[in-house]
PDB file of N, CA and C in Angstrom:
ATOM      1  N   UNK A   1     111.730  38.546 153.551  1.00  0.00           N
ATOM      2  CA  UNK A   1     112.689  39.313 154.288  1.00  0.00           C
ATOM      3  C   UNK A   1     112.102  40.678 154.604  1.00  0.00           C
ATOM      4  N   UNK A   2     111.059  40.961 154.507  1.00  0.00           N
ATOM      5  CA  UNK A   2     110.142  41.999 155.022  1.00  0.00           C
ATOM      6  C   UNK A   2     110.668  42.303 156.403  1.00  0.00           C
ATOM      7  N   UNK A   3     110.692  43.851 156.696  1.00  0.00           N
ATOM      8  CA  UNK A   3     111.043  44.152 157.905  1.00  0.00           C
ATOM      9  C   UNK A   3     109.725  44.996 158.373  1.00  0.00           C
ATOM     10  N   UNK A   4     109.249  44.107 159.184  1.00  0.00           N
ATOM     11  CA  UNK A   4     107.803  44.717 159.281  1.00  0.00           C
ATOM     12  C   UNK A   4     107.454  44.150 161.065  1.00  0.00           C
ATOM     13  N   UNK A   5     108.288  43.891 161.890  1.00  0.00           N
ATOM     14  CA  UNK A   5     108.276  43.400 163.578  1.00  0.00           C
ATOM     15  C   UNK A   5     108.325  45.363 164.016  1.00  0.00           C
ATOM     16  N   UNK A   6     107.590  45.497 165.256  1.00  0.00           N
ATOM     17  CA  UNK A   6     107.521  45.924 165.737  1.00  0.00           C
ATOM     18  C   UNK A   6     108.607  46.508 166.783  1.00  0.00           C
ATOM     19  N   UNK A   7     108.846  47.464 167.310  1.00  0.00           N
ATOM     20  CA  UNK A   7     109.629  47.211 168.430  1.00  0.00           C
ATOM     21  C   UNK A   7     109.736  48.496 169.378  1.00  0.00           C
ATOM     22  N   UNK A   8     109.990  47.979 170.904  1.00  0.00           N
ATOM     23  CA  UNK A   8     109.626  49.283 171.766  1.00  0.00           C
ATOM     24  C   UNK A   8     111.124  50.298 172.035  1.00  0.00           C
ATOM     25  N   UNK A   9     110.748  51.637 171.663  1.00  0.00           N
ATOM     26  CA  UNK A   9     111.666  52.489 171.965  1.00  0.00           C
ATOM     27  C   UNK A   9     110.960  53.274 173.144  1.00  0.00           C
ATOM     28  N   UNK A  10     111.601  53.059 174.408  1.00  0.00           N
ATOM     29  CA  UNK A  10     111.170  54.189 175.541  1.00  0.00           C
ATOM     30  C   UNK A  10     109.682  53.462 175.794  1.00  0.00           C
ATOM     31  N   UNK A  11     108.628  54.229 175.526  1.00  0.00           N
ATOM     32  CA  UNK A  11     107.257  54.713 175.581  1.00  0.00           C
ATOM     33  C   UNK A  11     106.356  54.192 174.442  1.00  0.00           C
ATOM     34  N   UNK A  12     107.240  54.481 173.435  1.00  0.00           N
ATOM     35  CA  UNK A  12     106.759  54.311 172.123  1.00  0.00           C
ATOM     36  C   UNK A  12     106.789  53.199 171.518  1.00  0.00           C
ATOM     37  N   UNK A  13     106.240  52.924 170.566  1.00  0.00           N
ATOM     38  CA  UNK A  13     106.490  51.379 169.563  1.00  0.00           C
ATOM     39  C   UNK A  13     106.954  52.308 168.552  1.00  0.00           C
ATOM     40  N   UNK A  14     107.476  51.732 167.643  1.00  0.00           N
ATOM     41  CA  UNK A  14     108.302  52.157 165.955  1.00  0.00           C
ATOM     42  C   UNK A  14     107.921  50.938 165.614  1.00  0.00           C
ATOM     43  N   UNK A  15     107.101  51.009 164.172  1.00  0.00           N
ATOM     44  CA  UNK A  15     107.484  50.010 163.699  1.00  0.00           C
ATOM     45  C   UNK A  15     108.705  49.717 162.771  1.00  0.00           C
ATOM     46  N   UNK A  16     109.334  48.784 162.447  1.00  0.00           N
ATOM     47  CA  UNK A  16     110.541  48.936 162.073  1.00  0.00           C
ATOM     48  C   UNK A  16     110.318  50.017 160.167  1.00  0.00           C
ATOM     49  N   UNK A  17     109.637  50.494 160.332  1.00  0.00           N
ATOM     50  CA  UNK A  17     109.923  50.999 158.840  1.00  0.00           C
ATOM     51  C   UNK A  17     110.224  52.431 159.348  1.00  0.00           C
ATOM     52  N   UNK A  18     109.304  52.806 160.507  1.00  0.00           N
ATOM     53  CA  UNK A  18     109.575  54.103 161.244  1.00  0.00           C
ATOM     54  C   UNK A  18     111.650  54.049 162.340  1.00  0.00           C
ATOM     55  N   UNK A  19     111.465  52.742 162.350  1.00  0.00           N
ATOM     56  CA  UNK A  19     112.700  52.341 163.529  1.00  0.00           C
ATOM     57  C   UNK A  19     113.802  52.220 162.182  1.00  0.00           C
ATOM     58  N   UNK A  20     113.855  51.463 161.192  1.00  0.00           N
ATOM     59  CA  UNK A  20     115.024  51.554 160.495  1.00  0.00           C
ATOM     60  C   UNK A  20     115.532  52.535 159.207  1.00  0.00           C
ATOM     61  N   UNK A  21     114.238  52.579 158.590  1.00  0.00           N
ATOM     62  CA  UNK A  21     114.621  53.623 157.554  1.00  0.00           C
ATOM     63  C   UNK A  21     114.503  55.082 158.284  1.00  0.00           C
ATOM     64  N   UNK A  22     115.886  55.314 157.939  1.00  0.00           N
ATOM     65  CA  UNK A  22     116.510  56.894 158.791  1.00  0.00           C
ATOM     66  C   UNK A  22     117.078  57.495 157.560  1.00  0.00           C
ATOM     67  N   UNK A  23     117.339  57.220 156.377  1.00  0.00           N
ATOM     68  CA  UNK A  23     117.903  57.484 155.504  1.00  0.00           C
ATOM     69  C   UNK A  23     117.668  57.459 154.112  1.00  0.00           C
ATOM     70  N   UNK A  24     116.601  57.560 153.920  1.00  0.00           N
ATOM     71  CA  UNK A  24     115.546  57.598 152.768  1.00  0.00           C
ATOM     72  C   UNK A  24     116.839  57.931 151.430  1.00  0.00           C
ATOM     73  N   UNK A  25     117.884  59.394 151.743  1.00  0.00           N
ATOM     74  CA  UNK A  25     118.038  59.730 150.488  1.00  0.00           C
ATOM     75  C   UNK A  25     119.372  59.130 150.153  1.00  0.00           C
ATOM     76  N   UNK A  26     119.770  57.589 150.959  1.00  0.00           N
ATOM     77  CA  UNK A  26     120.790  56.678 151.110  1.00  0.00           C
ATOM     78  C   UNK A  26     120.438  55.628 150.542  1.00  0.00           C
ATOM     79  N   UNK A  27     121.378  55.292 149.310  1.00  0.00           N
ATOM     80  CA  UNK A  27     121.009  54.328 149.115  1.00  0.00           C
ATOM     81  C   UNK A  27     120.749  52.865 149.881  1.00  0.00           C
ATOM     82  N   UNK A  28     120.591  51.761 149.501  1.00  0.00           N
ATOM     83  CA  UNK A  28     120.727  50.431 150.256  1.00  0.00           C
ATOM     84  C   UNK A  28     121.742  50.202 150.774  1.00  0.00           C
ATOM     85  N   UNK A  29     123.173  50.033 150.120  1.00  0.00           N
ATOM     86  CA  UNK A  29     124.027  49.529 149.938  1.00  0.00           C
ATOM     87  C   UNK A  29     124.875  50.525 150.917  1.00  0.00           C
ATOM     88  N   UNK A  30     124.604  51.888 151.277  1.00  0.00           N
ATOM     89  CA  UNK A  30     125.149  52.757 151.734  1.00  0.00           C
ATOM     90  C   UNK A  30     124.508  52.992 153.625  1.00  0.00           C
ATOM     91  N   UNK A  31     123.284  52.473 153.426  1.00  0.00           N
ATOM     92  CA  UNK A  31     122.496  52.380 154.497  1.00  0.00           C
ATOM     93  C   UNK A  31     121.679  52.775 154.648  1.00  0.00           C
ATOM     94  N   UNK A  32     120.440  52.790 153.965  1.00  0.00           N
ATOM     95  CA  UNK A  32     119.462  53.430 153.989  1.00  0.00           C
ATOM     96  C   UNK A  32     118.632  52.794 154.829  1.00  0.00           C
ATOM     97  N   UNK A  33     118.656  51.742 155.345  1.00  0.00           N
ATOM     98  CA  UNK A  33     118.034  51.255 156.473  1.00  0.00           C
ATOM     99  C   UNK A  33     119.280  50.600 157.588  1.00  0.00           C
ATOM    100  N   UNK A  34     119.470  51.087 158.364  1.00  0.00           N
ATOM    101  CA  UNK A  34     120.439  50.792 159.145  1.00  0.00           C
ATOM    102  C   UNK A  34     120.327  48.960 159.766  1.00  0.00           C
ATOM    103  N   UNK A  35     121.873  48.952 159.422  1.00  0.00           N
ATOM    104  CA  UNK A  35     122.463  47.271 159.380  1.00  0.00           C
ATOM    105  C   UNK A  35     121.781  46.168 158.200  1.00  0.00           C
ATOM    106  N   UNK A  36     121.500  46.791 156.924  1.00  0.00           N
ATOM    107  CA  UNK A  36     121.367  46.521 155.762  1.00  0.00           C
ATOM    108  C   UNK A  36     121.886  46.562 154.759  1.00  0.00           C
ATOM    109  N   UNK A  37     123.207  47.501 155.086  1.00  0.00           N
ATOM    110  CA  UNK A  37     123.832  47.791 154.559  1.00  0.00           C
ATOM    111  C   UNK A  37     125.304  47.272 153.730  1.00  0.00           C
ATOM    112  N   UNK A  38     126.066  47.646 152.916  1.00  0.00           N
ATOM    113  CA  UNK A  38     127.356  46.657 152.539  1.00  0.00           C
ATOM    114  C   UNK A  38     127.957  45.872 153.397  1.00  0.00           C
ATOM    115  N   UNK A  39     128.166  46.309 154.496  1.00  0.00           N
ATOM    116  CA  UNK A  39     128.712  45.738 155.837  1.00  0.00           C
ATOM    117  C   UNK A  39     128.088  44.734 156.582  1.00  0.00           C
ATOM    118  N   UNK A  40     127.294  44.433 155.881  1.00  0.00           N
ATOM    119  CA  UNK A  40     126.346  43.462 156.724  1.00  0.00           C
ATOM    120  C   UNK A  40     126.041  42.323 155.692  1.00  0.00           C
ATOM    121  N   UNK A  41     127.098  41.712 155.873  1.00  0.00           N
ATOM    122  CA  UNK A  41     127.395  40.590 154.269  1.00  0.00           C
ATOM    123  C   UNK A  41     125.923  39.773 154.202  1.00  0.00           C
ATOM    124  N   UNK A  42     124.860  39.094 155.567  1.00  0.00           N
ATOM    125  CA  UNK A  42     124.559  38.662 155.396  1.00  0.00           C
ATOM    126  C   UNK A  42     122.775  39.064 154.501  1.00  0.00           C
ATOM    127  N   UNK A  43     122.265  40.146 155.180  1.00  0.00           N
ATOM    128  CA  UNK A  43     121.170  40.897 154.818  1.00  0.00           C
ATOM    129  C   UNK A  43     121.468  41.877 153.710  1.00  0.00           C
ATOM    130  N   UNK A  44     122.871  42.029 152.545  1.00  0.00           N
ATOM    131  CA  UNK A  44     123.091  42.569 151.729  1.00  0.00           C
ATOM    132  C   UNK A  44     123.390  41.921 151.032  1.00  0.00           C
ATOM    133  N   UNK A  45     124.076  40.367 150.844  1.00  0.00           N
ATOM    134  CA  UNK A  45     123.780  39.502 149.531  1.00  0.00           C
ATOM    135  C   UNK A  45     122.204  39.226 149.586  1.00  0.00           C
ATOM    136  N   UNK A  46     121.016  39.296 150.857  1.00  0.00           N
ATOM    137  CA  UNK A  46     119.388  39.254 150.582  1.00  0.00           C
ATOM    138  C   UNK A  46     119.514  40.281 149.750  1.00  0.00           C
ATOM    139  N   UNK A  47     119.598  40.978 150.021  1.00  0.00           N
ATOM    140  CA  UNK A  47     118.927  42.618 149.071  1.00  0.00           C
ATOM    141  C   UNK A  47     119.316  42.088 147.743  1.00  0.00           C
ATOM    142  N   UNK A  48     120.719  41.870 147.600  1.00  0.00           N
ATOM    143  CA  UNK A  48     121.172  41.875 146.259  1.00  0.00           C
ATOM    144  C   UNK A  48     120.795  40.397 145.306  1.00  0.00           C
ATOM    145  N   UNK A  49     119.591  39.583 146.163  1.00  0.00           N
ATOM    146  CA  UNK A  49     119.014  38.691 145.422  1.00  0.00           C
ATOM    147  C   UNK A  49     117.884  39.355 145.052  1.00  0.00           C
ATOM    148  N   UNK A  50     117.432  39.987 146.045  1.00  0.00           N
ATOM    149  CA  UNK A  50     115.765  41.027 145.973  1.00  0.00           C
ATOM    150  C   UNK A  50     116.126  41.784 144.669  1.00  0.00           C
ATOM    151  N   UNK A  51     117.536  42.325 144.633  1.00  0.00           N
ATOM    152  CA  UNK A  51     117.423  43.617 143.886  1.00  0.00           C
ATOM    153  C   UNK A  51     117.904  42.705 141.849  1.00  0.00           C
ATOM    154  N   UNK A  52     118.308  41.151 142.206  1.00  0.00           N
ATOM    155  CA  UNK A  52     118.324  40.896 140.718  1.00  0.00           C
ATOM    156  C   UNK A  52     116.742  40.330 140.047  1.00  0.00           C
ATOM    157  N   UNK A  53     116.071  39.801 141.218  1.00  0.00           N
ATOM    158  CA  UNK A  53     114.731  39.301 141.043  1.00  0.00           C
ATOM    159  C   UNK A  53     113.731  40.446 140.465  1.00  0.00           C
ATOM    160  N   UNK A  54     113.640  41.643 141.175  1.00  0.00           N
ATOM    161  CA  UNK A  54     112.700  42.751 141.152  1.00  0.00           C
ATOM    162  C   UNK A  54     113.451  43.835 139.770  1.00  0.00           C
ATOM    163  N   UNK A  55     114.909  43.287 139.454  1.00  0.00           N
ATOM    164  CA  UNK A  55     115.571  44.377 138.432  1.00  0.00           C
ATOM    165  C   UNK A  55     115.626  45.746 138.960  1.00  0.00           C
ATOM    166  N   UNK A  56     116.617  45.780 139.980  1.00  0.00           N
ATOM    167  CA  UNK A  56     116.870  48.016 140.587  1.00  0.00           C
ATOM    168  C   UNK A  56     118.142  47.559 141.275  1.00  0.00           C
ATOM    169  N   UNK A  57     118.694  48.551 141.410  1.00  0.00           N
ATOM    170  CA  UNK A  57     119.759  48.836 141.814  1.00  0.00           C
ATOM    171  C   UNK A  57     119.950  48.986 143.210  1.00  0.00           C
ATOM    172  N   UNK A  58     121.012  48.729 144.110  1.00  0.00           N
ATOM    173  CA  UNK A  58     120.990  49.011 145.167  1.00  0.00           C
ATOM    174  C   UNK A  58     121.995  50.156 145.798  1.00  0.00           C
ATOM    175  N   UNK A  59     122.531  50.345 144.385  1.00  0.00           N
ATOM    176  CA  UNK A  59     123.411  51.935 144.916  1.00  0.00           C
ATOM    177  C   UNK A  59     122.132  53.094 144.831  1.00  0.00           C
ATOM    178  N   UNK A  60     121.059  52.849 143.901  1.00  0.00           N
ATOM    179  CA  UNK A  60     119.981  53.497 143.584  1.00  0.00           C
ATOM    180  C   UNK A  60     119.529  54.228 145.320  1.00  0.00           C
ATOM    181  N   UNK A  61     119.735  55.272 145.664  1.00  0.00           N
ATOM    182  CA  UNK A  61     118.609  56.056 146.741  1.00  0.00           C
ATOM    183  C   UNK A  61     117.825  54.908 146.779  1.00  0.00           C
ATOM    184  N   UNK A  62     116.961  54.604 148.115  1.00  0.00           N
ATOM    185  CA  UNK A  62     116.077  54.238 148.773  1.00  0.00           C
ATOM    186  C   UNK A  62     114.848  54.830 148.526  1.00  0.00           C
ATOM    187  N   UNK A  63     114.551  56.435 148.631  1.00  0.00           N
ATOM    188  CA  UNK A  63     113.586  56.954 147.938  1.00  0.00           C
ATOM    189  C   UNK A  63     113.130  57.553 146.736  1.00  0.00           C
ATOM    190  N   UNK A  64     114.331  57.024 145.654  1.00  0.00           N
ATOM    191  CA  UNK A  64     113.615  56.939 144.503  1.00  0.00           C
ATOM    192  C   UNK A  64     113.408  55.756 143.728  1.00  0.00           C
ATOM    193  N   UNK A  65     113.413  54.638 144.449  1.00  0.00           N
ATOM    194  CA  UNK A  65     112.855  53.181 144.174  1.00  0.00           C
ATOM    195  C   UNK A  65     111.313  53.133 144.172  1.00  0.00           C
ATOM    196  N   UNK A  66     110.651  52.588 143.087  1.00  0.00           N
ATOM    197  CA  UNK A  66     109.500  52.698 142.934  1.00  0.00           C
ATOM    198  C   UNK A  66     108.701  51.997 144.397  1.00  0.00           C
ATOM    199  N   UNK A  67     107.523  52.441 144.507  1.00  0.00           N
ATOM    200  CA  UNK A  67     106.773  52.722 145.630  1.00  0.00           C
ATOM    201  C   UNK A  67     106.514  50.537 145.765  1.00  0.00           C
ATOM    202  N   UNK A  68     106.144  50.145 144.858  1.00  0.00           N
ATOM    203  CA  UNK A  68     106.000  48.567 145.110  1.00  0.00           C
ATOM    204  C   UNK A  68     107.296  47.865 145.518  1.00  0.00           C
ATOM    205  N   UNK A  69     108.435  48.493 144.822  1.00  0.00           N
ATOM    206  CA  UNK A  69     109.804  47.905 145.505  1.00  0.00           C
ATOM    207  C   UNK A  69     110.258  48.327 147.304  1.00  0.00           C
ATOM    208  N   UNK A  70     109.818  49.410 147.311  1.00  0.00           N
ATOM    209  CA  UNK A  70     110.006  50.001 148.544  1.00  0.00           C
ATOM    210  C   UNK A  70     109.119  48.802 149.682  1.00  0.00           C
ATOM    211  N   UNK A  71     108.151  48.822 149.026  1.00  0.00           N
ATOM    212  CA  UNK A  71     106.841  47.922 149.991  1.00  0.00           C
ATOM    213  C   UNK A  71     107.585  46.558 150.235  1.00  0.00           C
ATOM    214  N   UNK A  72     108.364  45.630 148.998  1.00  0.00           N
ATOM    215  CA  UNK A  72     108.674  44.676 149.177  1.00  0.00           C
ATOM    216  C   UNK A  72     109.688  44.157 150.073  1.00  0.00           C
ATOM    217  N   UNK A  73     110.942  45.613 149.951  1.00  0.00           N
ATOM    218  CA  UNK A  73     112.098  45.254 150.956  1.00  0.00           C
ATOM    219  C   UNK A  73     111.482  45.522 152.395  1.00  0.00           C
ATOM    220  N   UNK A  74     110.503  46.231 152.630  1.00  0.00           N
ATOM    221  CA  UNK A  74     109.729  46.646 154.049  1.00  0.00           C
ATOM    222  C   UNK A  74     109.079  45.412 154.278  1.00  0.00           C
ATOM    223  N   UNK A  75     108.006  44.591 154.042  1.00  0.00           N
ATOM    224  CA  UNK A  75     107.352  43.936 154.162  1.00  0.00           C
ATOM    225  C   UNK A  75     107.576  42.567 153.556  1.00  0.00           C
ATOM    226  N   UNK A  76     108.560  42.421 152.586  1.00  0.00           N
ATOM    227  CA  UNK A  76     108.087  41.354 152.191  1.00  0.00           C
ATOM    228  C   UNK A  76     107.207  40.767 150.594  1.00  0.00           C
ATOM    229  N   UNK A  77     107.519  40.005 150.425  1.00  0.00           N
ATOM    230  CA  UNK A  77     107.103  39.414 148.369  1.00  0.00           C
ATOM    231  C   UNK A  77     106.151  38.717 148.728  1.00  0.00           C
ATOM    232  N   UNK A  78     105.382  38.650 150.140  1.00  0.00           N
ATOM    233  CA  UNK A  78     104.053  37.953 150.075  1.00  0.00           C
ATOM    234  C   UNK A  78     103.898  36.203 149.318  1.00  0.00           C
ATOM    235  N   UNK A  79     103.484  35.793 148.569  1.00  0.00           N
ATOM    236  CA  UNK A  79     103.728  34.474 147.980  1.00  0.00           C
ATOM    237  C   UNK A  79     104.643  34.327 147.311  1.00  0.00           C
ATOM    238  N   UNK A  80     104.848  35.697 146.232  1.00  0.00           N
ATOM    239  CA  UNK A  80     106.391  35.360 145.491  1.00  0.00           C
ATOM    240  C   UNK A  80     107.687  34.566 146.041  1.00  0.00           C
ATOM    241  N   UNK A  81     107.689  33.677 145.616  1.00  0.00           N
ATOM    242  CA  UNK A  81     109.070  32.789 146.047  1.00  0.00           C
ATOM    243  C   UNK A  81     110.606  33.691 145.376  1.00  0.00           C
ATOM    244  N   UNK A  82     111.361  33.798 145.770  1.00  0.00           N
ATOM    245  CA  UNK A  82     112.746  34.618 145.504  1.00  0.00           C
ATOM    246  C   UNK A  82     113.801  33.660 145.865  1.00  0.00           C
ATOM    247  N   UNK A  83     114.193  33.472 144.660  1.00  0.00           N
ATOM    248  CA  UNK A  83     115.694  32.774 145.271  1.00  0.00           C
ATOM    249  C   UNK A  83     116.855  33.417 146.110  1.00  0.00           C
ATOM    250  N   UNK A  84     117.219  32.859 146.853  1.00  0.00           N
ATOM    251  CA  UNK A  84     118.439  33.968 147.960  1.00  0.00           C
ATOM    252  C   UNK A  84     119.649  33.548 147.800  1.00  0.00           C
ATOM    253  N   UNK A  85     120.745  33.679 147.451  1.00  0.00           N
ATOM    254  CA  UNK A  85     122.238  33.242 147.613  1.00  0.00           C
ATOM    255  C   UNK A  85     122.518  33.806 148.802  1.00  0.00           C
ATOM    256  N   UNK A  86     123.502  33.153 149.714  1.00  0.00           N
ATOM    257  CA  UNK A  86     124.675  33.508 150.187  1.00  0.00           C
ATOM    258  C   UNK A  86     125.451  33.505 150.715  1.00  0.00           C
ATOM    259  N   UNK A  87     126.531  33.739 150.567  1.00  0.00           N
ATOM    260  CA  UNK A  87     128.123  32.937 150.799  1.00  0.00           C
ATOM    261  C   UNK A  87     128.799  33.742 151.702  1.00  0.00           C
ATOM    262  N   UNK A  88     129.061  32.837 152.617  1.00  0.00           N
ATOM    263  CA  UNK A  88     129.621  33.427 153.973  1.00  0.00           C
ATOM    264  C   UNK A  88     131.256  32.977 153.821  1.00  0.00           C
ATOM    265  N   UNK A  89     131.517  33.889 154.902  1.00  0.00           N
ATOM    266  CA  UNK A  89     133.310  33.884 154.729  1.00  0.00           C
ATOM    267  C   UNK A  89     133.964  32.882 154.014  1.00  0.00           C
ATOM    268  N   UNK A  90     133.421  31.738 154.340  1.00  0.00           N
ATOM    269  CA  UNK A  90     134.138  30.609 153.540  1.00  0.00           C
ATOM    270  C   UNK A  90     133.835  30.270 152.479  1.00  0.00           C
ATOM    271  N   UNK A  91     132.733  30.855 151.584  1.00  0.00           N
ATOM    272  CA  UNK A  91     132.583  30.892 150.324  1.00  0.00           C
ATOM    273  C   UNK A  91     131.110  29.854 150.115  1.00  0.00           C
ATOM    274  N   UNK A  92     131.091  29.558 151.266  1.00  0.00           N
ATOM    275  CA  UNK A  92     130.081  28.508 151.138  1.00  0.00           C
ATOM    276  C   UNK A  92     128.170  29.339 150.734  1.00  0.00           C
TER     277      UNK A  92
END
């Protein structure tokens, strides 16, 4: 679940770590990367599998998550396999 695609603003490219994290001293759960957030049932039960696998918090700030956790929600667990739950409106 690495957010690591590219994408064009204007002129410019952002990559999405420059394009979504706007909010470093926000936590996850609060939005520290915009539409990742509580409100976004589906990419916030991900986090909250990321965040029981890796052991941190997701009310925890964004930038005081250790520098390898930071890398993982940006990019990605590389071979690590992670189990994901998650249950959409209907519980399913």
């Amino acid at each position: 679940m690495g957010a690591c695609k590219v994408r064009r603003v204007g002129r410019h490219q952002l990559s999405s770590t420059e394009a979504h994290r706007r909010f470093p001293s926000l936590s996850l759960s609060s939005g520290a990367i915009k539409g990742w957030d509580r409100r976004n049932q589906f990419y916030h039960q991900m986090l909250a599998s990321l965040a029981k696998h890796y052991d941190f918090d997701l009310e925890q700030s964004f930038e005081s998550l250790p520098e390898n956790i930071q890398q993982v929600i940006l990019y990605g667990s590389g071979r690590t396999e992670i189990p994901f739950n998650y249950l959409n409106e209907r519980a399913r």
